[in-house]
C-alpha atoms as a PDB file:
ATOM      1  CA  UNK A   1      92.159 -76.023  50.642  1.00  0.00           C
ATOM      2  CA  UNK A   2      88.599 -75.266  49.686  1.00  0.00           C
ATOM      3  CA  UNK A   3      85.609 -75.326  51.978  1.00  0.00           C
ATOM      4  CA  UNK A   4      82.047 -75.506  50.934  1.00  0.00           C
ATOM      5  CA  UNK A   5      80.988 -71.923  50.228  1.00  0.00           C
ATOM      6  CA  UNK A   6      78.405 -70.435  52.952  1.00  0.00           C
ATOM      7  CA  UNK A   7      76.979 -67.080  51.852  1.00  0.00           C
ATOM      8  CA  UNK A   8      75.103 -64.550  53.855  1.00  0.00           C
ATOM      9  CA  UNK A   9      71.997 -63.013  52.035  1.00  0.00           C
ATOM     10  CA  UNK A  10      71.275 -60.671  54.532  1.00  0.00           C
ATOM     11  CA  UNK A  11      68.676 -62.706  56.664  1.00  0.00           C
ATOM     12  CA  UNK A  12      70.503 -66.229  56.141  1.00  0.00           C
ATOM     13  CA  UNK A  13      73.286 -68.284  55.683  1.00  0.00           C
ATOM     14  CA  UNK A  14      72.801 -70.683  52.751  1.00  0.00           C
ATOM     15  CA  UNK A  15      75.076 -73.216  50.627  1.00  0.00           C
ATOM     16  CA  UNK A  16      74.772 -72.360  47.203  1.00  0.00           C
ATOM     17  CA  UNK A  17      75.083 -74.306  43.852  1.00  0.00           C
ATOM     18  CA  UNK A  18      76.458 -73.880  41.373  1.00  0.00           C
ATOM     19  CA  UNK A  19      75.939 -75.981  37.711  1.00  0.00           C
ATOM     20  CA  UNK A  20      74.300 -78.548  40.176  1.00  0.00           C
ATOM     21  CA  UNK A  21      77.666 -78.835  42.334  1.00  0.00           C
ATOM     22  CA  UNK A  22      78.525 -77.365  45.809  1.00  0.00           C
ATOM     23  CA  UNK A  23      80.106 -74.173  45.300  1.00  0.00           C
ATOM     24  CA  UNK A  24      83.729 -73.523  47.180  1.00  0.00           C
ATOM     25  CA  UNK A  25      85.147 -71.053  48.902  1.00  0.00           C
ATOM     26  CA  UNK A  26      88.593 -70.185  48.564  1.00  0.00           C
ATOM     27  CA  UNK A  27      88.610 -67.378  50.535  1.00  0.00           C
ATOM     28  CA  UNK A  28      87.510 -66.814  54.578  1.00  0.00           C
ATOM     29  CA  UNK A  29      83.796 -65.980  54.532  1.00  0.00           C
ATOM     30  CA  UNK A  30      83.095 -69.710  55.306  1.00  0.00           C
ATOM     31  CA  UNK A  31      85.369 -69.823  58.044  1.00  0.00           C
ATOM     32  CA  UNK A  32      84.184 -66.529  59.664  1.00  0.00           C
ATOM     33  CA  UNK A  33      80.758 -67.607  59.131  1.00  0.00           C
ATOM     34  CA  UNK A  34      81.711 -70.581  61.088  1.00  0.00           C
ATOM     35  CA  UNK A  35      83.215 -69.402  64.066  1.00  0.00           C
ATOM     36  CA  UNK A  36      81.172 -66.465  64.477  1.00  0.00           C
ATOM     37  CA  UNK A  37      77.525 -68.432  63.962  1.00  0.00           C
ATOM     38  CA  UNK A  38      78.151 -71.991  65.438  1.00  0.00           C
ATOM     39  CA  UNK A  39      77.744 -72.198  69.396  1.00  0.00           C
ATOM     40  CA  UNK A  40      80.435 -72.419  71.491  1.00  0.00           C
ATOM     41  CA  UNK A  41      80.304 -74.613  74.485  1.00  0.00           C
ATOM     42  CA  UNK A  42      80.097 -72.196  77.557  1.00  0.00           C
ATOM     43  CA  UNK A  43      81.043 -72.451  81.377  1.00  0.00           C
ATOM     44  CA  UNK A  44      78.137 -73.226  83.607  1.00  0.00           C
ATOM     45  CA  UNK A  45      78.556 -69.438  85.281  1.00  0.00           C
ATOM     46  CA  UNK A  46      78.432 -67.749  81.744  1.00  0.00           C
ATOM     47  CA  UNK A  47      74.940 -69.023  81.139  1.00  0.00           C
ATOM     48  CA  UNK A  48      71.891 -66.644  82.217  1.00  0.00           C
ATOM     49  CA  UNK A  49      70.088 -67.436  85.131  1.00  0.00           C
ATOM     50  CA  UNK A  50      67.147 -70.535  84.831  1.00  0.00           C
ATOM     51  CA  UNK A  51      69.229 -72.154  81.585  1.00  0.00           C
ATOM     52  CA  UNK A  52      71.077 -75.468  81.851  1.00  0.00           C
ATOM     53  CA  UNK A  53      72.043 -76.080  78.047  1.00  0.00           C
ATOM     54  CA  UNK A  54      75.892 -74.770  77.449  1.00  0.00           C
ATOM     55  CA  UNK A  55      75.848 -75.965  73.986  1.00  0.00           C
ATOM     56  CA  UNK A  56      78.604 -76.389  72.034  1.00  0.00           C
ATOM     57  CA  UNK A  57      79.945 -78.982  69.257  1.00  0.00           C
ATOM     58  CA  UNK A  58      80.395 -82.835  69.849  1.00  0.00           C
ATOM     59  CA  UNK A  59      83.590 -82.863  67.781  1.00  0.00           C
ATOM     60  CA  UNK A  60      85.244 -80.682  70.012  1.00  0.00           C
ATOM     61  CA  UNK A  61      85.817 -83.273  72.870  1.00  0.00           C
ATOM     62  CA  UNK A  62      88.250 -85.060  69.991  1.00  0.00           C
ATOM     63  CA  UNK A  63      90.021 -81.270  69.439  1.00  0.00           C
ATOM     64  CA  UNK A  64      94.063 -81.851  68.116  1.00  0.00           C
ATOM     65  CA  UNK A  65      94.963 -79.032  70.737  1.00  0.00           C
ATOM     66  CA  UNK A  66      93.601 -79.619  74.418  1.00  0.00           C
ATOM     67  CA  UNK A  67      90.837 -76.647  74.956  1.00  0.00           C
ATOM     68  CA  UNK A  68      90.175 -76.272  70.673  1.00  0.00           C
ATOM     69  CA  UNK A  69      86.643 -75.115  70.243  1.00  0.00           C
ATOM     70  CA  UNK A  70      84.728 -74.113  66.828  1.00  0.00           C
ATOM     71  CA  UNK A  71      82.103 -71.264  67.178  1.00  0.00           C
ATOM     72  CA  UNK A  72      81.499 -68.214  69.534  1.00  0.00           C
ATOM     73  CA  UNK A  73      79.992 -67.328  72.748  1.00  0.00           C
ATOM     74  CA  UNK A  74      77.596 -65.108  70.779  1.00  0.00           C
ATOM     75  CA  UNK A  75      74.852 -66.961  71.431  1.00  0.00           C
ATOM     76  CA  UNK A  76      74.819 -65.735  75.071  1.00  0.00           C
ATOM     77  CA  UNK A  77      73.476 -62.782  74.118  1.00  0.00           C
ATOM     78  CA  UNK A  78      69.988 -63.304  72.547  1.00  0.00           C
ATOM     79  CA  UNK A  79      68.452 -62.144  75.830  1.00  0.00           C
ATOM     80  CA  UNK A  80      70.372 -59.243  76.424  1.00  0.00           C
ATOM     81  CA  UNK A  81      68.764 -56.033  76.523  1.00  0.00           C
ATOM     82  CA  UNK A  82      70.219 -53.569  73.627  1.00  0.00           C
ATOM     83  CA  UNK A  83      72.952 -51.448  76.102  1.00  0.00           C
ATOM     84  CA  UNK A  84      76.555 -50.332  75.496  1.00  0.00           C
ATOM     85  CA  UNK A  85      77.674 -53.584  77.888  1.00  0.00           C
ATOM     86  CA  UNK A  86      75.677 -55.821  75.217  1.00  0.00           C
ATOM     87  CA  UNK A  87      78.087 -54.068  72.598  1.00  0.00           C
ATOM     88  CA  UNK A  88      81.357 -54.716  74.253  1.00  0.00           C
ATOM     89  CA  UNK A  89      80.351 -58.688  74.725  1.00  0.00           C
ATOM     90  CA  UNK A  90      79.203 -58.550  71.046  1.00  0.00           C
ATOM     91  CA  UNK A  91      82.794 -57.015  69.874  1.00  0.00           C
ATOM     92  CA  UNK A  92      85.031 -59.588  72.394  1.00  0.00           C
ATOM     93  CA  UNK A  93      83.167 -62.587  71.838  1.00  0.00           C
ATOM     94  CA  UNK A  94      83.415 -62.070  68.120  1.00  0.00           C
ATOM     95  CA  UNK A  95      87.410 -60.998  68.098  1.00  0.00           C
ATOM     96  CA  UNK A  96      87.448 -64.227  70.453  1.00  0.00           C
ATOM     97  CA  UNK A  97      86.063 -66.540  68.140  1.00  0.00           C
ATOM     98  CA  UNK A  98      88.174 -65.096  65.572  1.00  0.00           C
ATOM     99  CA  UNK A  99      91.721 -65.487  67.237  1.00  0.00           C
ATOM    100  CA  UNK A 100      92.788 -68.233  65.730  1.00  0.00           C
ATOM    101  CA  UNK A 101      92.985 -66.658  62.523  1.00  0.00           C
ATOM    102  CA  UNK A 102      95.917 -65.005  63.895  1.00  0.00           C
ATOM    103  CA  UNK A 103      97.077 -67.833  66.615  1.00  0.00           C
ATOM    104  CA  UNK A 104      97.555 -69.869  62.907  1.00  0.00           C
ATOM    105  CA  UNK A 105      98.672 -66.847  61.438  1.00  0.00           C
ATOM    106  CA  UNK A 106      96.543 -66.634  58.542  1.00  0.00           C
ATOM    107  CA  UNK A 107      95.729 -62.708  59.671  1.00  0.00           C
ATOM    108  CA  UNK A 108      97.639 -59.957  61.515  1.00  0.00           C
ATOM    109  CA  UNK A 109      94.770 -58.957  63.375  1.00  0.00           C
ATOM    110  CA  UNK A 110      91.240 -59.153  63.745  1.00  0.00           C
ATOM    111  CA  UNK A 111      88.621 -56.745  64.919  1.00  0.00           C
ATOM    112  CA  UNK A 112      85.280 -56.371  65.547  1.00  0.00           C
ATOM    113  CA  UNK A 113      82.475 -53.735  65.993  1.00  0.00           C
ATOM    114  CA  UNK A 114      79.044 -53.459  66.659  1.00  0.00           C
ATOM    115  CA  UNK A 115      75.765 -52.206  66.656  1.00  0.00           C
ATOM    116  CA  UNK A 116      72.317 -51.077  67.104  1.00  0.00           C
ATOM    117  CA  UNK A 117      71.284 -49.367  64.248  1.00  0.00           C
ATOM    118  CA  UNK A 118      67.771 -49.720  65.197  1.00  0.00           C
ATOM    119  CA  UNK A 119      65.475 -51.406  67.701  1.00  0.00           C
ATOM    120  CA  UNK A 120      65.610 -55.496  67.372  1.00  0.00           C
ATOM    121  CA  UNK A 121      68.971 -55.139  65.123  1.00  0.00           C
ATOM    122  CA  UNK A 122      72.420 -55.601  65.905  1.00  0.00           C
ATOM    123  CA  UNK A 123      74.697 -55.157  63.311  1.00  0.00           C
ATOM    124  CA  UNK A 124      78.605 -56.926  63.582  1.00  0.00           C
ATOM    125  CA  UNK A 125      81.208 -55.552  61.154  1.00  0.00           C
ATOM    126  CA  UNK A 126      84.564 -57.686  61.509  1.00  0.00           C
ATOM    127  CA  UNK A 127      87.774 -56.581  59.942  1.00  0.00           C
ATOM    128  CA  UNK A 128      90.687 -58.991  59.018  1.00  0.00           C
ATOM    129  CA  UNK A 129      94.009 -57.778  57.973  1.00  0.00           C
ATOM    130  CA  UNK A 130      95.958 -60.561  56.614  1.00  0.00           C
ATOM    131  CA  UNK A 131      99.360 -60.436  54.811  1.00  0.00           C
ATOM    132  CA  UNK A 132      97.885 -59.852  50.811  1.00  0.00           C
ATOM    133  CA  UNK A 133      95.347 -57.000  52.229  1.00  0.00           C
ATOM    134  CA  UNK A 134      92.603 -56.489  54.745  1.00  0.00           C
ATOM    135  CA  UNK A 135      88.981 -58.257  53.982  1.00  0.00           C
ATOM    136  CA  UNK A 136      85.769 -57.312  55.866  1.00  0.00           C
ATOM    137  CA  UNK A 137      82.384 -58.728  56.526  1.00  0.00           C
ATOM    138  CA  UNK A 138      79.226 -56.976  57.824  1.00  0.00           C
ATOM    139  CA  UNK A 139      76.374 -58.995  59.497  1.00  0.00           C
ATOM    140  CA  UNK A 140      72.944 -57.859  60.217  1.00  0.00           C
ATOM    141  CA  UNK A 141      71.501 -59.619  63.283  1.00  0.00           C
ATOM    142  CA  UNK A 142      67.632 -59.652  64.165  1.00  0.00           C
ATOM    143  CA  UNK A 143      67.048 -59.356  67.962  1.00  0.00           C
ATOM    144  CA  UNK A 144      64.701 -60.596  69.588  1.00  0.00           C
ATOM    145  CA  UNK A 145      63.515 -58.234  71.876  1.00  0.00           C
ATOM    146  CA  UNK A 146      60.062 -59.503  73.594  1.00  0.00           C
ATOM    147  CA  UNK A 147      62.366 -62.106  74.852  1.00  0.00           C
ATOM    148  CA  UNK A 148      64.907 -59.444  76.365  1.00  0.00           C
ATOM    149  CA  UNK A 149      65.848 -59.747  80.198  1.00  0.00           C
ATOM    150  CA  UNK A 150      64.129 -56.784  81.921  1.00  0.00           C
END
């Protein structure tokens, strides 16, 4: 099954067209995209101290399988300061998001690294190793540092 095609130009994530119709993916990007980039509804503990919004997706409250959320927990992180600990959370958030590529076995395994290549950048490489061959994607994250915890 085909989803509409989301492609990452290296700032963005934007539908494309093609010969005026919606272009498709056949492949994962899309569904990477999806779960690593859409907000994940969060515990009230998880959230940093003065916020009350623990996001999330609507749809999810109708989930097929009792506790079946879309999206990541990345989200958490846009006020962390750039530290090793930020990495970790980066890394298992993402490979969280990403399990149930291989809870529906569509992959093998998943990982996940990151980094901070430079100040107000976090880059996220995830690897997917799925039965016809390993894919990868690298994202390039700004950061948004003046608004960093001190």
């Amino acid at each position: 099954m085909s989803d509409v095609a989301l492609e990452y130009s290296g700032e963005s994530f934007d539908i494309k067209i093609v010969k005026n119709d919606l272009k498709l993916d056949e492949g994962l990007q899309t569904a990477v995209i999806i779960s690593l980039f859409t907000d994940k509804r969060c515990r009230v503990e998880e959230l940093n101290a003065g916020e009350t919004d623990r996001a999330g997706w609507w749809g999810d409250m109708f989930a097929d399988l009792e506790g079946d959320q879309i999206g990541s927990k990345l989200w958490l992180l846009r006020r962390e300061k750039q530290v090793p600990a930020t990495l970790v959370r980066y890394e298992e958030y993402a490979k969280e998001s990403l399990q149930w590529l291989i809870d529906d076995k569509i992959a093998t395994a998943v990982t996940a690294t990151a980094s901070f290549p430079e100040r107000g950048r976090v880059d996220l490489e995830i690897g997917i190793q799925r039965p016809q061959g390993a894919v990868s994607f690298k994202y390039s994250l700004s950061w948004n540092a003046e608004s960093a915890r001190e």
